[in-house]
Protein backbone atom coordinates (compact mmCIF):
# COMPACT_ATOMS: atom_id res chain seq x y z
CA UNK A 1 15.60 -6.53 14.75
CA UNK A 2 14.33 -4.86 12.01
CA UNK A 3 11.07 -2.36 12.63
CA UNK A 4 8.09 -3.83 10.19
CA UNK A 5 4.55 -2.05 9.42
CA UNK A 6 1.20 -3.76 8.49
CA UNK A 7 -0.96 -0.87 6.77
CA UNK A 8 -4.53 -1.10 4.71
CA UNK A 9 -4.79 0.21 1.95
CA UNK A 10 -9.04 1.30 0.86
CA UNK A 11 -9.15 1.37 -2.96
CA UNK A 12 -12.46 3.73 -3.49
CA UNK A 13 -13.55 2.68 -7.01
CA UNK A 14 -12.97 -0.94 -6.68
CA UNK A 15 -14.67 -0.80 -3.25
CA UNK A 16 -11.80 -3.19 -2.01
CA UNK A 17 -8.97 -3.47 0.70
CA UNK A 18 -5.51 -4.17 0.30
CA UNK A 19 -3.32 -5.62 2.93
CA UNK A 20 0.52 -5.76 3.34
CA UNK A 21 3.97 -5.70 5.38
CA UNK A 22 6.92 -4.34 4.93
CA UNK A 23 9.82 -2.97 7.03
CA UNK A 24 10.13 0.45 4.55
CA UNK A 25 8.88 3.44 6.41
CA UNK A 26 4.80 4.04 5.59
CA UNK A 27 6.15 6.99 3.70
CA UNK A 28 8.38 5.38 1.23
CA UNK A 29 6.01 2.09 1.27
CA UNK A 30 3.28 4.59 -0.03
CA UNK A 31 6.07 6.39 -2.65
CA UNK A 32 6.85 2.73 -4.32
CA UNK A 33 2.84 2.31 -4.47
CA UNK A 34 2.54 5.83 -6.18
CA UNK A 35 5.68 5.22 -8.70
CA UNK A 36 4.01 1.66 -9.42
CA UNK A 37 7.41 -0.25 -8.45
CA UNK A 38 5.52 -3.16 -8.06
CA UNK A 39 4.20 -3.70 -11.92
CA UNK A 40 1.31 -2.73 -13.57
CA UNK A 41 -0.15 -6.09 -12.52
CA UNK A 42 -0.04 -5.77 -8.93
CA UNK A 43 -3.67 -4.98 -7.35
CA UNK A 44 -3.06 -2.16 -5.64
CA UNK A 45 -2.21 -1.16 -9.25
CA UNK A 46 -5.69 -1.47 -10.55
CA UNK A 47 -6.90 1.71 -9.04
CA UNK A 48 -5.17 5.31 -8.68
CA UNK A 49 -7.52 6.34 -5.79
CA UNK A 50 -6.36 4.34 -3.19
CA UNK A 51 -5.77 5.82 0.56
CA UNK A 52 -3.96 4.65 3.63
CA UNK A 53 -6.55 3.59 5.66
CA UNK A 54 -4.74 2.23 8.95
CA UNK A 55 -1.06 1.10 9.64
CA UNK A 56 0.32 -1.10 12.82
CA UNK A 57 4.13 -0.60 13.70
């Protein structure tokens, strides 16, 4: 069985949180998120000051 992370993400100037899953490592989860692999219309997309603001393994 596959290992699988739940992080939050706090985007600062929207004043919003952003939840998701995946089974990528935190670090290369957070890489795809900086490189915008996702689109440009994904929410986490909306703001470029986003942090990692708790993860679950």
């Amino acid at each position: 069985m596959d290992s699988f992370f739940v992080y939050i993400l706090y985007l600062k100037s929207l004043g919003k949180f952003y939840t998701g899953v995946t089974t990528l490592s935190i670090e290369e989860r957070n890489e795809k998120h900086i490189q915008k692999k996702y689109g440009n219309l994904n929410f986490i997309q909306k703001a470029e000051d986003w942090e990692m603001f708790h993860f679950i393994q």
